[in-house]
Protein backbone atom coordinates (compact mmCIF):
# COMPACT_ATOMS: atom_id res chain seq x y z
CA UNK A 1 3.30 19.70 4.83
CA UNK A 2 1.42 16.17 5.59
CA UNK A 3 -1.43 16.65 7.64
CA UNK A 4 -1.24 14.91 11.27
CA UNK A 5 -3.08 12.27 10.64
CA UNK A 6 -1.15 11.01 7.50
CA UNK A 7 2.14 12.02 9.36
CA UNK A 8 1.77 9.42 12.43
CA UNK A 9 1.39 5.97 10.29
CA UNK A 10 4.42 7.18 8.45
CA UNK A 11 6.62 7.36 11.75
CA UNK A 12 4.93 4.45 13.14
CA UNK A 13 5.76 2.42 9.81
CA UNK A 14 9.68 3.88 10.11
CA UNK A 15 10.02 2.89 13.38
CA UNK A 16 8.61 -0.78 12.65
CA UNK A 17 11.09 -1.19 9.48
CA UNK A 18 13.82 0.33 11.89
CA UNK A 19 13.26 -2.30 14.72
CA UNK A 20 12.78 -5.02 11.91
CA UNK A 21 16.11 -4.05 10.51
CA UNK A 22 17.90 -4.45 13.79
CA UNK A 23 15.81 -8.23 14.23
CA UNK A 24 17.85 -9.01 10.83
CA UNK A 25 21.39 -7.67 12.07
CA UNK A 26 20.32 -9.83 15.62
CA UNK A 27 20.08 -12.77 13.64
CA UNK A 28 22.57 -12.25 11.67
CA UNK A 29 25.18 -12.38 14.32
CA UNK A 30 24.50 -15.82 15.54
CA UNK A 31 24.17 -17.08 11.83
CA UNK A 32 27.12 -19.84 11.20
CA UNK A 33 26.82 -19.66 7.33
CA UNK A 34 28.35 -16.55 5.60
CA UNK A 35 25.86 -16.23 3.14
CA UNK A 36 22.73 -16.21 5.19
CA UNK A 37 24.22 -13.35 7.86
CA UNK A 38 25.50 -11.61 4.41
CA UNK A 39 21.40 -12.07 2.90
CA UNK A 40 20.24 -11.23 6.38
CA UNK A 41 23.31 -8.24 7.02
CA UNK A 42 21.54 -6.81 3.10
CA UNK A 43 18.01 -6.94 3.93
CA UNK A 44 18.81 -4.83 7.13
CA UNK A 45 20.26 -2.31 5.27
CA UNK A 46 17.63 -2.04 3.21
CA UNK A 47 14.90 -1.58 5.67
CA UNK A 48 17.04 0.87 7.63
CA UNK A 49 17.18 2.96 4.14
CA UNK A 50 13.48 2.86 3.49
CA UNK A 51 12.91 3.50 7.59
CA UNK A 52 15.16 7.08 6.98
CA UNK A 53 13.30 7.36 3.32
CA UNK A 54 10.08 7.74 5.20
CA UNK A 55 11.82 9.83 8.04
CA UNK A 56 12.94 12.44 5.29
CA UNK A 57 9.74 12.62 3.08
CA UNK A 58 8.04 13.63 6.53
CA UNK A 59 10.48 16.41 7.35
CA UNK A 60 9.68 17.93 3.25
């Protein structure tokens, strides 16, 4: 089990991809071109992955 200390930039960095993630999904609802809001609608998904990757290491 991560000690405290280690534990708390973990969450901290989760919650920042997590909040980036729905910036990208914000954005990518007022985007007129399909391909940007498709680039923009990937990248969230991939922070939102890494967000619960980080979520789940600290749980193990």
């Amino acid at each position: 089990m991560p000690a405290l200390d280690q534990l708390r930039p973990k969450l901290r960095r989760a919650a920042r991809l997590r909040l980036e993630a729905a910036n990208c999904l914000r954005i990518a609802l007022n985007e007129r071109e399909h391909q940007m809001a498709a680039q923009l609608i990937d990248e969230a998904l991939k922070l939102e992955q890494r967000s619960q990757q980080l979520l789940r290491d600290d749980a193990t």
